[in-house]
C-alpha atoms as a PDB file:
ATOM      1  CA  UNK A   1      15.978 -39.887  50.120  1.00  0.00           C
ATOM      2  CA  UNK A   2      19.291 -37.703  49.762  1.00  0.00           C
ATOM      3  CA  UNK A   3      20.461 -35.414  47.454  1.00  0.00           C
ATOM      4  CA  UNK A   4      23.163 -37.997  46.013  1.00  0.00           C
ATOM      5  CA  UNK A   5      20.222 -40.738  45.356  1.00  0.00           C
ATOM      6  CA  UNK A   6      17.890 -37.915  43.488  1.00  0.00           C
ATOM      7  CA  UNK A   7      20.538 -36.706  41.273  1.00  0.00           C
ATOM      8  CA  UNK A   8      21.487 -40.546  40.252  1.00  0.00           C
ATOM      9  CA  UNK A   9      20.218 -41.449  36.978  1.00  0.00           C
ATOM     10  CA  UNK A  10      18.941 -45.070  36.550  1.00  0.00           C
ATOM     11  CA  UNK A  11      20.296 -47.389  33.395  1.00  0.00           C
ATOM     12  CA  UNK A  12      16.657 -47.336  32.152  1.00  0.00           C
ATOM     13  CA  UNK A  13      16.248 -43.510  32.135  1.00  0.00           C
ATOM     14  CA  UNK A  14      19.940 -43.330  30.600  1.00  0.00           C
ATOM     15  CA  UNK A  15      18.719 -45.828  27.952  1.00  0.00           C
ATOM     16  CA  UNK A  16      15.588 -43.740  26.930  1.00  0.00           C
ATOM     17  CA  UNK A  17      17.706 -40.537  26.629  1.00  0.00           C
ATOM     18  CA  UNK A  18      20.095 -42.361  24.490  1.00  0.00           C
ATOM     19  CA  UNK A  19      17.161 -43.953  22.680  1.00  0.00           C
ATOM     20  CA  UNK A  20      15.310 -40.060  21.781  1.00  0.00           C
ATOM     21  CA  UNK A  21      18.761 -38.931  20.795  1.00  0.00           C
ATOM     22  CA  UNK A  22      18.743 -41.617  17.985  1.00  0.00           C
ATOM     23  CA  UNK A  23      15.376 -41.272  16.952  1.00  0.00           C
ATOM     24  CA  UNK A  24      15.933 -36.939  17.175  1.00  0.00           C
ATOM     25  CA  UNK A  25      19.648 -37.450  14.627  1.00  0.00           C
ATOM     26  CA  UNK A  26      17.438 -40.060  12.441  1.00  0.00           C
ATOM     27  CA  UNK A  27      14.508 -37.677  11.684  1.00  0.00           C
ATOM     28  CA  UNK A  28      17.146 -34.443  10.828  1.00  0.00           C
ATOM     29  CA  UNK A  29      18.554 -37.039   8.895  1.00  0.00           C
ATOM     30  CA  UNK A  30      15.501 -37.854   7.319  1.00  0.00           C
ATOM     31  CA  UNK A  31      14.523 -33.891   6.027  1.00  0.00           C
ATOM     32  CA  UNK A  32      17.603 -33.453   3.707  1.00  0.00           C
ATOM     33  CA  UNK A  33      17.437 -36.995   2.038  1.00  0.00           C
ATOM     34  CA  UNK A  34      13.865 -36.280   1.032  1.00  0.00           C
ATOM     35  CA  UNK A  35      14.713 -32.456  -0.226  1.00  0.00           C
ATOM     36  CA  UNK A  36      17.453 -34.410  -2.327  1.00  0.00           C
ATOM     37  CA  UNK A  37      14.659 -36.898  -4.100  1.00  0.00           C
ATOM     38  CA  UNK A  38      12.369 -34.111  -4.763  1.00  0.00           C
ATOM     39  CA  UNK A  39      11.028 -34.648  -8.190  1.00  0.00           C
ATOM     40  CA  UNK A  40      11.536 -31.604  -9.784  1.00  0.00           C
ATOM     41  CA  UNK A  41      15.229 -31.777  -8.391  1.00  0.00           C
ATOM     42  CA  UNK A  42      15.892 -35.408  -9.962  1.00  0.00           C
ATOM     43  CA  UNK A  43      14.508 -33.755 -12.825  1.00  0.00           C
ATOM     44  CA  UNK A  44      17.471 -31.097 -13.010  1.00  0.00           C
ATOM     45  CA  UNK A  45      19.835 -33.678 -12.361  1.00  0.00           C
ATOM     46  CA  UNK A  46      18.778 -35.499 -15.409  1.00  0.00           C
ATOM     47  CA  UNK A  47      19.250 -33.033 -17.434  1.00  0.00           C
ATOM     48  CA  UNK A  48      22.358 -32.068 -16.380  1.00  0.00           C
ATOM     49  CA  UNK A  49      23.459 -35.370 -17.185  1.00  0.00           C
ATOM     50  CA  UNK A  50      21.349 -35.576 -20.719  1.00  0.00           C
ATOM     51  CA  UNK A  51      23.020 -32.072 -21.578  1.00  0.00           C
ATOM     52  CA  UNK A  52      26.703 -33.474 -21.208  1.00  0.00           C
ATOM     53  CA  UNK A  53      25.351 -36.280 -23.906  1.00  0.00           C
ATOM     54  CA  UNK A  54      24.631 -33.557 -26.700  1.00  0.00           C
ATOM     55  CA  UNK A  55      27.329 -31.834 -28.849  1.00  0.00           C
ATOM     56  CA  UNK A  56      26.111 -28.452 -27.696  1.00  0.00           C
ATOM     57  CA  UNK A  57      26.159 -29.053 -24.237  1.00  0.00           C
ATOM     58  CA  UNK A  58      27.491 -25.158 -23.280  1.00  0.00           C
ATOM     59  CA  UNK A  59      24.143 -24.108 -25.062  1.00  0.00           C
ATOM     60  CA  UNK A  60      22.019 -26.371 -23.091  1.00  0.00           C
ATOM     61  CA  UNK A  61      23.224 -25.464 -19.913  1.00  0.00           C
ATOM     62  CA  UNK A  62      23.397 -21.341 -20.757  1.00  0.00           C
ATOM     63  CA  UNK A  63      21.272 -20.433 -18.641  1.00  0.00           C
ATOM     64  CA  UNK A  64      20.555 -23.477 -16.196  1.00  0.00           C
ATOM     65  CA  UNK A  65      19.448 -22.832 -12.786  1.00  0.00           C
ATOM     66  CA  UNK A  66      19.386 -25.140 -10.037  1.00  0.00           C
ATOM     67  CA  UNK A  67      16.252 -24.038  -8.383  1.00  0.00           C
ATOM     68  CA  UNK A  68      12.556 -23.716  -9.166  1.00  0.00           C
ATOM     69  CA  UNK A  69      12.352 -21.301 -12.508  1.00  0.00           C
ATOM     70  CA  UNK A  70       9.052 -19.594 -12.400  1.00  0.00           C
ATOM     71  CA  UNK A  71       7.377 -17.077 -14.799  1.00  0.00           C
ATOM     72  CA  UNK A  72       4.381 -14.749 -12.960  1.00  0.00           C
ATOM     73  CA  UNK A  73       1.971 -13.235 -15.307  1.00  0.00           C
ATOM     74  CA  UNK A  74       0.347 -10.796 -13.252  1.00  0.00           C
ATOM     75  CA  UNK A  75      -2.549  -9.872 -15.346  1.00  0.00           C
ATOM     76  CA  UNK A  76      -4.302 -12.883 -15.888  1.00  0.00           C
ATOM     77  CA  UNK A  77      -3.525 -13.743 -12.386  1.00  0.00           C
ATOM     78  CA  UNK A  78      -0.799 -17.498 -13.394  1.00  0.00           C
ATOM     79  CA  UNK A  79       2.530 -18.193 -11.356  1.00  0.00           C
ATOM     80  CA  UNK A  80       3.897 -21.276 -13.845  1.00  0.00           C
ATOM     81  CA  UNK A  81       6.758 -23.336 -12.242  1.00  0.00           C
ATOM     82  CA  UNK A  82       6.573 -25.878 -15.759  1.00  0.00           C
ATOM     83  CA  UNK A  83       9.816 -25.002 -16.870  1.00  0.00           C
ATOM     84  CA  UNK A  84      11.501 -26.055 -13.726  1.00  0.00           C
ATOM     85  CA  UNK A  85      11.471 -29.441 -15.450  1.00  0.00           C
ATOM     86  CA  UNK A  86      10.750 -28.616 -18.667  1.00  0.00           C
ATOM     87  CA  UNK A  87      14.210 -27.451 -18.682  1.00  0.00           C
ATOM     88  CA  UNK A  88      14.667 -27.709 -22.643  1.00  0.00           C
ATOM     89  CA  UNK A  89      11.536 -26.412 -23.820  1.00  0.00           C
ATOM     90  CA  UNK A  90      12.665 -23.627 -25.877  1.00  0.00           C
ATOM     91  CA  UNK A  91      15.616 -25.535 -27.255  1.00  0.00           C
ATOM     92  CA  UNK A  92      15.662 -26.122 -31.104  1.00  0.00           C
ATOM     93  CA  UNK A  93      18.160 -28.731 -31.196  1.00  0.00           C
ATOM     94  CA  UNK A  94      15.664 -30.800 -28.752  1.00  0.00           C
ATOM     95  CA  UNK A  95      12.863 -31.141 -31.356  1.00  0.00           C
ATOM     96  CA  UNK A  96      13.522 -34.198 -32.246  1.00  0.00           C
ATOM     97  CA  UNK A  97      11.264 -37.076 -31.540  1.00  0.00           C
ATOM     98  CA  UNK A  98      14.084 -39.039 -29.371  1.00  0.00           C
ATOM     99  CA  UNK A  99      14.879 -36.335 -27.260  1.00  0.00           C
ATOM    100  CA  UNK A 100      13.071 -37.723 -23.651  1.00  0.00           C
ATOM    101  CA  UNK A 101      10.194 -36.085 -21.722  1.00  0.00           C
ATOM    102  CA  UNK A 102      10.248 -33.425 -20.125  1.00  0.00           C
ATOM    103  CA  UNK A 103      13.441 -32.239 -21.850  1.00  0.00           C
ATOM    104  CA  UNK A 104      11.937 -32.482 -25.518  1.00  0.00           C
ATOM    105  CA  UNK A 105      11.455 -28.707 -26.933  1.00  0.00           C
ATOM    106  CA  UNK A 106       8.113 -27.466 -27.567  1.00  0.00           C
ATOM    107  CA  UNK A 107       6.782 -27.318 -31.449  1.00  0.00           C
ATOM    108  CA  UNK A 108       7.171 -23.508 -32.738  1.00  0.00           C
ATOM    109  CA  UNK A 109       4.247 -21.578 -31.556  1.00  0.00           C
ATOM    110  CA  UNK A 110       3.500 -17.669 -31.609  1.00  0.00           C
ATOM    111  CA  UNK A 111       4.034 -16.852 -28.218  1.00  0.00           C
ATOM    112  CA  UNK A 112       7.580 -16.873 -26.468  1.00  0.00           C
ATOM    113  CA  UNK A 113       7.141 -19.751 -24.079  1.00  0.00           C
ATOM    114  CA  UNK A 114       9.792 -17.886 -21.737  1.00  0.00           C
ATOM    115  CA  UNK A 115       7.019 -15.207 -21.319  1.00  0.00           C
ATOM    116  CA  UNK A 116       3.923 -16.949 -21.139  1.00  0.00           C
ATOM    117  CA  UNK A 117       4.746 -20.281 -19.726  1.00  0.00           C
ATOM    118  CA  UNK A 118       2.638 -23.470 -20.262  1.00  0.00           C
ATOM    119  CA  UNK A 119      -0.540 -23.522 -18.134  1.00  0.00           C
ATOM    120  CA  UNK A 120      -2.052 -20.575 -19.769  1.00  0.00           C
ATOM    121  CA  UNK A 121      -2.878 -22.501 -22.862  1.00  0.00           C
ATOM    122  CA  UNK A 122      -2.585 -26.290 -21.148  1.00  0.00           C
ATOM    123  CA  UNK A 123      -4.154 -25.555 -17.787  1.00  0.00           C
ATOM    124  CA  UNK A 124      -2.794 -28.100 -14.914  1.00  0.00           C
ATOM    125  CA  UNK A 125      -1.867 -26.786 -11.987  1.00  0.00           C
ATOM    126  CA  UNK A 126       0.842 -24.096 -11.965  1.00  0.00           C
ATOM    127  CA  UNK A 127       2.412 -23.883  -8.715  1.00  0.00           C
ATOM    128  CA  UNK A 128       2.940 -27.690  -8.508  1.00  0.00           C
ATOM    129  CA  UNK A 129       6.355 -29.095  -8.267  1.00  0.00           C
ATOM    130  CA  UNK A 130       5.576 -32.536  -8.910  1.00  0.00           C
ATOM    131  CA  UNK A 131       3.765 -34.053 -12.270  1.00  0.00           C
ATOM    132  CA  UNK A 132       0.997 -35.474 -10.782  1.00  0.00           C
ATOM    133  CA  UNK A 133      -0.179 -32.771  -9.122  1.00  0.00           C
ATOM    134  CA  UNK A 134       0.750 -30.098 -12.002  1.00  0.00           C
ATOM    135  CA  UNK A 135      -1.272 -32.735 -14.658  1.00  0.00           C
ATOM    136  CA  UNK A 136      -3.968 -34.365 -12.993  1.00  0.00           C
ATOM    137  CA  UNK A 137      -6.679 -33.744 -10.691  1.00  0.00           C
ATOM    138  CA  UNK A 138      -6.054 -33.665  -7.185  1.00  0.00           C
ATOM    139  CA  UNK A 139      -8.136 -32.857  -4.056  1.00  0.00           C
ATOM    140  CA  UNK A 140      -6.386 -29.547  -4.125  1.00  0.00           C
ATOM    141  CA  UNK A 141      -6.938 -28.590  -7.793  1.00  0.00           C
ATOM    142  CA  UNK A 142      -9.891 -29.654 -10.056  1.00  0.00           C
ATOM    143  CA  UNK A 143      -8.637 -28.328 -13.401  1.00  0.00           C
ATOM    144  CA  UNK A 144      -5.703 -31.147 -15.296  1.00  0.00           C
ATOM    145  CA  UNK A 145      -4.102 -30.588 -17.825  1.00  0.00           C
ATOM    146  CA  UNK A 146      -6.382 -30.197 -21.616  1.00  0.00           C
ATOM    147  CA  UNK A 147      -5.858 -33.041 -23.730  1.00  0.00           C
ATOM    148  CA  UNK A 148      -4.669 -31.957 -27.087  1.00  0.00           C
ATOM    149  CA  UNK A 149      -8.149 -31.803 -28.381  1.00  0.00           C
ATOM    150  CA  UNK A 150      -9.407 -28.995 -26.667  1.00  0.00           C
ATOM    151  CA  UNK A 151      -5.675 -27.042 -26.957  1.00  0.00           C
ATOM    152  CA  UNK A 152      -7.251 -24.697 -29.394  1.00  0.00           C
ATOM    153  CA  UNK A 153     -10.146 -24.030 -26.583  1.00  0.00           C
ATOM    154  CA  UNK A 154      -7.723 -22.114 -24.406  1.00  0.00           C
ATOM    155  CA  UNK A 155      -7.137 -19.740 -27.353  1.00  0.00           C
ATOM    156  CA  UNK A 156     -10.199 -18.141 -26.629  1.00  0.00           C
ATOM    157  CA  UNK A 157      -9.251 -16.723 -23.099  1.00  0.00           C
ATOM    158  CA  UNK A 158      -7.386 -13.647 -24.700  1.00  0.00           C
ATOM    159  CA  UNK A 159      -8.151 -14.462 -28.660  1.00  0.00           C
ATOM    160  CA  UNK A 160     -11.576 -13.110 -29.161  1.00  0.00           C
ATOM    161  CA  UNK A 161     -11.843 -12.504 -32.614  1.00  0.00           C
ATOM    162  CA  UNK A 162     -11.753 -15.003 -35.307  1.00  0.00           C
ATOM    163  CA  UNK A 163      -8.580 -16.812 -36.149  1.00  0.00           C
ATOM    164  CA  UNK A 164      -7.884 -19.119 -39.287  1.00  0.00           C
ATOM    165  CA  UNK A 165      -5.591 -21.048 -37.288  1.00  0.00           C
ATOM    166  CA  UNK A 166      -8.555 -21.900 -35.329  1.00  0.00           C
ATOM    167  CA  UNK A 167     -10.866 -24.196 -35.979  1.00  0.00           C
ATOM    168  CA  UNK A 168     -12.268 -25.528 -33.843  1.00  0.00           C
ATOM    169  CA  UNK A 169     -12.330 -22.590 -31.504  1.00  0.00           C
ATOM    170  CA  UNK A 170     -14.201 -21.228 -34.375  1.00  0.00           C
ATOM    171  CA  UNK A 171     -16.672 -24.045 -34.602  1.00  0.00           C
ATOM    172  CA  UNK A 172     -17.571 -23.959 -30.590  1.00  0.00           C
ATOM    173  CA  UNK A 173     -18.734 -20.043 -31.272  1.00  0.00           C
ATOM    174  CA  UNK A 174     -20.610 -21.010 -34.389  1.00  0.00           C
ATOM    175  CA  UNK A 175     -22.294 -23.499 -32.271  1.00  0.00           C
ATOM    176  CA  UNK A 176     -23.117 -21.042 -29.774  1.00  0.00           C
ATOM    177  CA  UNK A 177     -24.816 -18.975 -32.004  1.00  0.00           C
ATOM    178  CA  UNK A 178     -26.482 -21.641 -34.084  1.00  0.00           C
ATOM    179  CA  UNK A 179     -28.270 -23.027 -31.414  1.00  0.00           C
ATOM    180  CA  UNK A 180     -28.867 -19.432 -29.896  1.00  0.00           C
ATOM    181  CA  UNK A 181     -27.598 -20.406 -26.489  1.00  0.00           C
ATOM    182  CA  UNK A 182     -27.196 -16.267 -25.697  1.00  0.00           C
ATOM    183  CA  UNK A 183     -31.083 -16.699 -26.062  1.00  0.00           C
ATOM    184  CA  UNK A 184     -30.772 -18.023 -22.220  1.00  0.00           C
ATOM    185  CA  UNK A 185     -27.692 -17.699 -20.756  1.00  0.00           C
ATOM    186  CA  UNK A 186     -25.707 -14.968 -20.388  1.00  0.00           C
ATOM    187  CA  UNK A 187     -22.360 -15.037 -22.481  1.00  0.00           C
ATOM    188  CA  UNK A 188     -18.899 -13.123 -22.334  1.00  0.00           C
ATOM    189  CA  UNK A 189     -19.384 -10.016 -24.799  1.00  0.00           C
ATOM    190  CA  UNK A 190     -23.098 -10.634 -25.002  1.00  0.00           C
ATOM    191  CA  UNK A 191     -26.053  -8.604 -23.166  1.00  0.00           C
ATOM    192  CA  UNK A 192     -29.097  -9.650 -23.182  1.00  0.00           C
ATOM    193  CA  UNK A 193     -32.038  -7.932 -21.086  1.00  0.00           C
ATOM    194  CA  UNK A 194     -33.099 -11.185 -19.549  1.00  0.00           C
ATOM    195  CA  UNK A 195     -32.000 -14.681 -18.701  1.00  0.00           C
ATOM    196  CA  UNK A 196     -33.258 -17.721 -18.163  1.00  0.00           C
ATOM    197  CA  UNK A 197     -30.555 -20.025 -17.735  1.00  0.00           C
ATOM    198  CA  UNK A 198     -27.712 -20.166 -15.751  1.00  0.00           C
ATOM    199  CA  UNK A 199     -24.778 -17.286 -16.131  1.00  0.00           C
ATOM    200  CA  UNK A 200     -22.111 -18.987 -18.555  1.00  0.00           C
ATOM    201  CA  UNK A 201     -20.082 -15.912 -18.431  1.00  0.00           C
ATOM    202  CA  UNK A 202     -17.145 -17.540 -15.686  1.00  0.00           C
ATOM    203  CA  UNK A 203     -18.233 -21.069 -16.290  1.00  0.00           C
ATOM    204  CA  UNK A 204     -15.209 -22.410 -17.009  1.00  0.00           C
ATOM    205  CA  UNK A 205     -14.218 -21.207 -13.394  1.00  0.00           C
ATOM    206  CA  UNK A 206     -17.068 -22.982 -11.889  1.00  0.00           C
ATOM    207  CA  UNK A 207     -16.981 -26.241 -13.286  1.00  0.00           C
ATOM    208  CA  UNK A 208     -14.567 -28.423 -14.990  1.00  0.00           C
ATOM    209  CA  UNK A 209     -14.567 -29.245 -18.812  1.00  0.00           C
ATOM    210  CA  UNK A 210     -15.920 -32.806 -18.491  1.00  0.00           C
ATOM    211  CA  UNK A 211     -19.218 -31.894 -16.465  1.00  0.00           C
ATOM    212  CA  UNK A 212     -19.880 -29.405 -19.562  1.00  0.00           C
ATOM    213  CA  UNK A 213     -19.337 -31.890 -22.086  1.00  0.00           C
ATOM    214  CA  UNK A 214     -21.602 -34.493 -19.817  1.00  0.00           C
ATOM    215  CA  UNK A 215     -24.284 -32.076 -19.465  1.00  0.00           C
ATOM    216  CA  UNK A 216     -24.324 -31.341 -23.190  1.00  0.00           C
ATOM    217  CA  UNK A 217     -24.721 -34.488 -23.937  1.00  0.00           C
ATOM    218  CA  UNK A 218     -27.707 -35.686 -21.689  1.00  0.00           C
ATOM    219  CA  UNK A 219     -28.671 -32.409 -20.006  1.00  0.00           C
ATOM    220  CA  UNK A 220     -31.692 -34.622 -18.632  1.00  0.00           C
ATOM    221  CA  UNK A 221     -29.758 -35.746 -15.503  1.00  0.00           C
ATOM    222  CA  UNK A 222     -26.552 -35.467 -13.022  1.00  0.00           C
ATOM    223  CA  UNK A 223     -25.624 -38.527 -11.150  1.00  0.00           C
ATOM    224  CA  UNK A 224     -24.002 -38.174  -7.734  1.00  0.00           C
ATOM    225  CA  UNK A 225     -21.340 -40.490  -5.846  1.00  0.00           C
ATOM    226  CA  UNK A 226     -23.608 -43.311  -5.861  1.00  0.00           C
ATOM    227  CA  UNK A 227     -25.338 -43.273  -8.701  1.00  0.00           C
ATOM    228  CA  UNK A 228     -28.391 -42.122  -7.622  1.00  0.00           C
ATOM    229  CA  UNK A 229     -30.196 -39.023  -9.739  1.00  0.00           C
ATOM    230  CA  UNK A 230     -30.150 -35.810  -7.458  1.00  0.00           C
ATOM    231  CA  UNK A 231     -31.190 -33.030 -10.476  1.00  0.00           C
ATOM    232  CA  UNK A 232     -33.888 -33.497 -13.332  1.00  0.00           C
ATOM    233  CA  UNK A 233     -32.688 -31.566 -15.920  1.00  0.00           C
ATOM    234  CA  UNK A 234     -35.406 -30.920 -18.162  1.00  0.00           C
ATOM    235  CA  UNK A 235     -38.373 -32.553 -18.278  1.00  0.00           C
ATOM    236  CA  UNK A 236     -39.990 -30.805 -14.715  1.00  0.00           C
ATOM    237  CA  UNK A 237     -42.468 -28.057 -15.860  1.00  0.00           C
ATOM    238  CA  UNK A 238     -41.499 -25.732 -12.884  1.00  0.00           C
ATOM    239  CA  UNK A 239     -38.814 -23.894 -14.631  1.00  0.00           C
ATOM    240  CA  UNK A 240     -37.418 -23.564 -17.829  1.00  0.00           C
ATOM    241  CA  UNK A 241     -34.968 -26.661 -18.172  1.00  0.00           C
ATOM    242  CA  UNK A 242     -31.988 -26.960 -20.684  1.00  0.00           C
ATOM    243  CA  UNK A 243     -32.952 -28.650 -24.385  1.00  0.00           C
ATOM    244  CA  UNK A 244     -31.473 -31.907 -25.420  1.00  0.00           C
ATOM    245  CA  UNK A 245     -30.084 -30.995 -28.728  1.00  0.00           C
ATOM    246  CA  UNK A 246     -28.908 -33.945 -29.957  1.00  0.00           C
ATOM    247  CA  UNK A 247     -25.360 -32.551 -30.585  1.00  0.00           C
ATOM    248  CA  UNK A 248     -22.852 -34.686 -32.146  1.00  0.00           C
ATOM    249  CA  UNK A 249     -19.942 -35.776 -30.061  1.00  0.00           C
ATOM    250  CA  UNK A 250     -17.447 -33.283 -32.542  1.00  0.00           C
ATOM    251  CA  UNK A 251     -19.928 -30.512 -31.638  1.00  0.00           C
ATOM    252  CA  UNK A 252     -20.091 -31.237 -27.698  1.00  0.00           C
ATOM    253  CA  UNK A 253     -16.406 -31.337 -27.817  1.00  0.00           C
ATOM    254  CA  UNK A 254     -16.101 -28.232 -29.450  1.00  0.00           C
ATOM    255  CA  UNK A 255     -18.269 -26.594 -26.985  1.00  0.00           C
ATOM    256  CA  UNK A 256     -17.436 -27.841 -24.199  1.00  0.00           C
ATOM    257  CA  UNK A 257     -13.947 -26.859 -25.302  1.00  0.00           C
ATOM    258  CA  UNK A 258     -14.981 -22.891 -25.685  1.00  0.00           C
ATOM    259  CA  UNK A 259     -17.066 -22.670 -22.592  1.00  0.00           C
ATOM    260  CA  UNK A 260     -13.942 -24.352 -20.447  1.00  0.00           C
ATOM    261  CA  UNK A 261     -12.186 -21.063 -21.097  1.00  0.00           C
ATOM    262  CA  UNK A 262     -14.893 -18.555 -20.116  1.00  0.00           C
ATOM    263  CA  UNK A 263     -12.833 -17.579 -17.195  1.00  0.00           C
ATOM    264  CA  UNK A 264     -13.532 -14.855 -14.650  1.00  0.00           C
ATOM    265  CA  UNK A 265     -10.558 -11.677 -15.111  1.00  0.00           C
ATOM    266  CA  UNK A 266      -8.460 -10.949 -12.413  1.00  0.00           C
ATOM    267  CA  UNK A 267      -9.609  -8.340 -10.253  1.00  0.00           C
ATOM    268  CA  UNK A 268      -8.185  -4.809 -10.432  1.00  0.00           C
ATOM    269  CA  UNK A 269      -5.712  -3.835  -7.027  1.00  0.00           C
ATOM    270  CA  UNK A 270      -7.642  -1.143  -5.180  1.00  0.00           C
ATOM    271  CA  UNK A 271      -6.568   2.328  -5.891  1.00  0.00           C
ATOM    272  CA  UNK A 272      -6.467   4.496  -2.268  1.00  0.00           C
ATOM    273  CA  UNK A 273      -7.260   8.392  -3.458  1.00  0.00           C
ATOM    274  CA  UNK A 274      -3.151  10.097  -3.995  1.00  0.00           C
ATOM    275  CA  UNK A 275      -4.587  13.201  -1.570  1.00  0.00           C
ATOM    276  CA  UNK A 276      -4.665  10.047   1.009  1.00  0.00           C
ATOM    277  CA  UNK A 277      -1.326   8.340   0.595  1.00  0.00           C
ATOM    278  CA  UNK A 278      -0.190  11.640   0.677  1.00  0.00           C
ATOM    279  CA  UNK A 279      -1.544  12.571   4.096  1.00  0.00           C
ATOM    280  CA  UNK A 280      -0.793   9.329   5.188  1.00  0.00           C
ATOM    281  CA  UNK A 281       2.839   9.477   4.263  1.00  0.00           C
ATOM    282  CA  UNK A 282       3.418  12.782   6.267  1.00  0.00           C
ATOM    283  CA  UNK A 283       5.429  11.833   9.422  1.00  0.00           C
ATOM    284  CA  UNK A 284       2.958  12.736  13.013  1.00  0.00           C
ATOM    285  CA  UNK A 285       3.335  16.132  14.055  1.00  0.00           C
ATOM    286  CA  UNK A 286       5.668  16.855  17.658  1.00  0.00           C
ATOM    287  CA  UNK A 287       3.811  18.290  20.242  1.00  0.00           C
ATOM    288  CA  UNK A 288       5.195  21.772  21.202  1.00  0.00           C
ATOM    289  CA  UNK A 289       6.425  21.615  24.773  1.00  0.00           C
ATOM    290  CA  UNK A 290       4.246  23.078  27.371  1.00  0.00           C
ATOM    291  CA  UNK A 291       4.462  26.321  28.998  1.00  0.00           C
ATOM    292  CA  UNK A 292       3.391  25.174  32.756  1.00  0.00           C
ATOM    293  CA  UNK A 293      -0.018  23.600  34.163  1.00  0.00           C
ATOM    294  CA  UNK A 294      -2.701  24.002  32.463  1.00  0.00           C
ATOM    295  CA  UNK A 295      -5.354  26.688  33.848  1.00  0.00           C
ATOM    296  CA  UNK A 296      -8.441  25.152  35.660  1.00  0.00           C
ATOM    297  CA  UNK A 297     -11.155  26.519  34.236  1.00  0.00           C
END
């Protein structure tokens, strides 16, 4: 075959390249559409557009931002990205019953929301950009969002002492120490020389709120995927097992409430010794230039 022949390019081959080139402009096509219907971005749209509605439209849109807004709180370890569509959320003039979700302001609280964001007190996932994952439970992230029943619950993660506005947080610790649960298990602020039950001091870490409030309930067993029993919870003599207490269903929910914020605390950066970084930081010493060869010795 000559060189002429092997350079020639048949109709089918030209028909594939043409074919990939299509397919190649149709995919880069493809990657700014979907960045344009991201969720959080229709969000900001919308409320670009519900802002023009409102007589104090210039207020609205003060301090709008068209990308993700997100407040870090460093010591408790939360990166909240809520108010990227929660745009009006601090907005009196959006109180209002008819104002639409997510743009309806939140009811006056004691904390600046600007500060502390949303999933320190409502849990859900903070890093998530779309609602499903930031409310629900995903494969990614076991903790949703607390129904307004168990708000109060979240109190307790910083609020330790007893608060009249409180309640039920209140209750869940009187319950604690009515039924002497410190007695086995080991409890944030509590030290006991032995324990028998399970450490409840980072439970709400290790377990979601609805186990809690299903184990409270029937403590006897825990059901898996099929149904089937895989733990007895209390009636084997070969360890101490939990009690059934027969707890009312406002009592489990207070409970269960309180122990879903026993949370670990973030851990503490490392501090290197200041007589290292200072070594550390002083730039390699030159070699002095030699003198001749070295003397055999």
């Amino acid at each position: 075959m000559s060189a002429e022949e092997m350079g020639k390019v048949s109709r089918r081959m030209r028909f594939l390249f043409a074919l990939c080139s299509v397919v190649f402009v149709a995919v880069l096509a493809v990657s700014p559409v979907k960045d344009y219907r991201r969720e959080w971005k229709q969000y900001k749209r919308d409320y670009v557009r519900f802002a023009q509605t409102r007589p104090d439209t210039k207020r609205l849109l003060a301090d709008f931002q068209p990308s993700i807004d997100q407040i870090w709180i460093p010591q408790m370890g939360v990166v909240d990205r809520c108010t990227t569509c929660h745009l009006g959320i601090t907005q009196p003039s959006l109180l209002d019953a008819s104002v639409p979700q997510p743009f309806r302001a939140h009811p006056p609280i004691p904390h600046q929301v600007k500060e502390w964001g949303c999933v320190v007190c409502h849990r859900g996932q903070g890093l998530a950009t779309e609602v499903a994952e930031a409310h629900q439970t995903t494969l990614a992230w076991e903790r949703p969002m607390l129904p307004g029943r168990y708000i109060q619950g979240a109190c307790g993660v910083c609020h330790r002492d007893e608060r009249p506005e409180l309640p039920k947080l209140n209750r869940g610790r009187q319950l604690l120490a009515e039924f002497n649960c410190g007695g086995c298990h080991k409890l944030q602020d509590i030290q006991q020389p032995a324990m028998r039950g399970p450490d409840l001091t980072n439970i709400g870490t290790k377990t979601s709120r609805e186990w809690i409030y299903k184990w409270l309930k029937e403590p006897r067993t825990i059901l898996d995927s099929n149904g089937d029993v895989s733990v007895n919870g209390y009636e084997t003599e070969a360890e101490p097992r939990m009690p059934q207490f027969r707890l009312s269903d406002e009592e489990i929910r207070g409970l269960s409430a309180y122990l879903s914020t026993l949370r670990e605390e973030p851990v503490e950066p490392y501090k290197f010794d200041p007589r290292v970084v200072a070594t550390l930081s002083k730039p390699p010493a030159t070699p002095s230039p030699s003198r001749g060869p070295a003397k055999p010795h």
